[in-house]
C-alpha atoms as a PDB file:
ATOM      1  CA  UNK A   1       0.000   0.000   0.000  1.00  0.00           C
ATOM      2  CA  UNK A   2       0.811   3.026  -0.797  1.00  0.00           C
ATOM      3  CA  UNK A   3       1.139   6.472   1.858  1.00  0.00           C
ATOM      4  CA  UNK A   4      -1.889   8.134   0.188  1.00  0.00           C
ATOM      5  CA  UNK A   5      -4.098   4.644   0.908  1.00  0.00           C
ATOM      6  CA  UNK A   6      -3.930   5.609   4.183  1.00  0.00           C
ATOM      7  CA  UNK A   7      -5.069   9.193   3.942  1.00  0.00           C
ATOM      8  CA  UNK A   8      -8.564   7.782   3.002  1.00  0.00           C
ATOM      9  CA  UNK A   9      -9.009   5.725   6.294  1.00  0.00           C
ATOM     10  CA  UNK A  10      -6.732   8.863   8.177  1.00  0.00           C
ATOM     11  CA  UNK A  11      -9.678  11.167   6.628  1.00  0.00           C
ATOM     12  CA  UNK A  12     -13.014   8.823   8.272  1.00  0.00           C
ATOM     13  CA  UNK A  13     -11.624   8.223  11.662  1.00  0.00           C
ATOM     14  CA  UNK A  14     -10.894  12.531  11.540  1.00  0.00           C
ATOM     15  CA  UNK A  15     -14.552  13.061  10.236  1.00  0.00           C
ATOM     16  CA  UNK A  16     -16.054  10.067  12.948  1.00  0.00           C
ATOM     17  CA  UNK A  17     -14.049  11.669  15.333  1.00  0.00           C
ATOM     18  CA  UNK A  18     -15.326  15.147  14.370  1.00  0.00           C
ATOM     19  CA  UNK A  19     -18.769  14.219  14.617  1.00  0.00           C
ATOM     20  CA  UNK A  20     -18.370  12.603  17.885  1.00  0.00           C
ATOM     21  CA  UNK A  21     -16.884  15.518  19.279  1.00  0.00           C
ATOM     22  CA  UNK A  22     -20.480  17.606  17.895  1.00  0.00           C
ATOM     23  CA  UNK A  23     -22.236  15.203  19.872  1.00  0.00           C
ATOM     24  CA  UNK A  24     -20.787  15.069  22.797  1.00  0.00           C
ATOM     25  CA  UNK A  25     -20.534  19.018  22.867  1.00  0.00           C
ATOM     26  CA  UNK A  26     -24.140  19.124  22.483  1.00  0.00           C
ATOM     27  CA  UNK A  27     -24.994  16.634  24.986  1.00  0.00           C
ATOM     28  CA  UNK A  28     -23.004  19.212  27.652  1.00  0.00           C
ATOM     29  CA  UNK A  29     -24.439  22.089  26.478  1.00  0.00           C
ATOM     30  CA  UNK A  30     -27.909  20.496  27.206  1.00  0.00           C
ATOM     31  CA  UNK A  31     -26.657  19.269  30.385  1.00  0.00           C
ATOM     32  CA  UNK A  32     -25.667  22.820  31.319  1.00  0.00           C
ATOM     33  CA  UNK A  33     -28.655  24.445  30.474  1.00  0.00           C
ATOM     34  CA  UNK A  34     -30.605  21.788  32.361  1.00  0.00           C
ATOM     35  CA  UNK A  35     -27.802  22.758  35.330  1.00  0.00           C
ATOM     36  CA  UNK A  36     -28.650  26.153  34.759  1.00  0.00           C
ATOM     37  CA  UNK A  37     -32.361  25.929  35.062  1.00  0.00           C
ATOM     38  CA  UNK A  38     -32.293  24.101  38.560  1.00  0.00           C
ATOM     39  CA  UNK A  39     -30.115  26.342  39.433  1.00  0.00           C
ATOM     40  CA  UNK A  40     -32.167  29.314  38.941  1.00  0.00           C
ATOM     41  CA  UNK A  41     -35.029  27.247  40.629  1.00  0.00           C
ATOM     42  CA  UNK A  42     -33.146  26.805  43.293  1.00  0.00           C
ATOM     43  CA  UNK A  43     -32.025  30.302  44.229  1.00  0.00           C
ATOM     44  CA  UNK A  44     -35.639  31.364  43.611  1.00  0.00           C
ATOM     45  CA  UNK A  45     -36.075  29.186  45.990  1.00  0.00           C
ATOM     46  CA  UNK A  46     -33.964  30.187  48.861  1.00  0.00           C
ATOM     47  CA  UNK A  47     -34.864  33.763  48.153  1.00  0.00           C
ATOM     48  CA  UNK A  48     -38.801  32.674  48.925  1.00  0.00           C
ATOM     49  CA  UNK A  49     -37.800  30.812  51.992  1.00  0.00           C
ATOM     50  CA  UNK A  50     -35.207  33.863  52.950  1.00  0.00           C
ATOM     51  CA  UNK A  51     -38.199  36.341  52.682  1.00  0.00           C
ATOM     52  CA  UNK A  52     -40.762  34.062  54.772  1.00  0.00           C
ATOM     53  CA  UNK A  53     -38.094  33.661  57.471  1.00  0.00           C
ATOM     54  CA  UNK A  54     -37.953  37.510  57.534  1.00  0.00           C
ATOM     55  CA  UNK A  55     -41.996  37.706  58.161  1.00  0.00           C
ATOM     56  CA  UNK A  56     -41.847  35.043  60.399  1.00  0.00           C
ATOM     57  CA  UNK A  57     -39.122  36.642  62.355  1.00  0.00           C
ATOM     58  CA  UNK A  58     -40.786  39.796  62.697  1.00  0.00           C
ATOM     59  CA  UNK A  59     -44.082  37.799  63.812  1.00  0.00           C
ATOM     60  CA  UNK A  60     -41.940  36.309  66.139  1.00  0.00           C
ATOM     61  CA  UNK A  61     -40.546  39.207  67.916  1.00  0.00           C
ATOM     62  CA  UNK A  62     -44.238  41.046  67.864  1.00  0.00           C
ATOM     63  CA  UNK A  63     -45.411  37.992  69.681  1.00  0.00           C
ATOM     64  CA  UNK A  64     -42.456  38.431  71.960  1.00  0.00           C
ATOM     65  CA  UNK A  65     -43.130  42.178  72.860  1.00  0.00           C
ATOM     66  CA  UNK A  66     -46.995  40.817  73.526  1.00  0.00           C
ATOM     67  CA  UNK A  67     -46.099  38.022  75.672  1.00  0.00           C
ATOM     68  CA  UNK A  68     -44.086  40.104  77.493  1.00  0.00           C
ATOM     69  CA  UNK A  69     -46.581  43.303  78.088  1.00  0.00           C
ATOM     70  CA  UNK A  70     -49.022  40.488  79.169  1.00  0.00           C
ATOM     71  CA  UNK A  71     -46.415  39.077  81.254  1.00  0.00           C
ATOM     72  CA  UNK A  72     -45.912  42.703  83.011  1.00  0.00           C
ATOM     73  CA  UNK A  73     -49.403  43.389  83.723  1.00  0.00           C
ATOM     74  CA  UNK A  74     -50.383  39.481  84.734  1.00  0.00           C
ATOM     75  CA  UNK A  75     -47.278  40.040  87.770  1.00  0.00           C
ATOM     76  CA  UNK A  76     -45.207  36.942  85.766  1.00  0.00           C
ATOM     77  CA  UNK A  77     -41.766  36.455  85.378  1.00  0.00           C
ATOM     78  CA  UNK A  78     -40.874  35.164  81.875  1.00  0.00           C
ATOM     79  CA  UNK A  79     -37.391  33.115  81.753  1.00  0.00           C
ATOM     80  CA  UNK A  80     -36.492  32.330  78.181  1.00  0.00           C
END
């Protein structure tokens, strides 16, 4: 055989290779945007749970000025 023989099976593994490398690219780019959506989920997430553990605190520390007016005027000694 001669050197340019070769350059025909040099030429398909190059183009197989070239194709898998397409495919596998676009496999990871769909995996990232999947990554990227759940992501995004997720820190809406937190931010909900951040801003109803805001409310709650505030509910918590009007319930705490109320328990402790009530406390004053019942003659009871709250111990936390």
């Amino acid at each position: 055989m001669e050197t340019k023989d070769y350059q025909v099976i040099f030429d398909y593994i190059d183009e197989a290779l070239k194709r898998q490398n397409e495919h596998v690219q676009e496999i990871v780019r769909n995996e990232l945007v999947e990554i990227k959506g759940a992501i995004a989920d997720l820190a809406g997430q937190i931010k909900t749970y951040h801003e109803e553990m805001i409310v709650m605190r505030h509910q918590m520390d009007r319930y705490d000025r109320w328990f402790k007016q009530i406390a004053q005027k019942v003659g009871i000694t709250l111990e936390y």
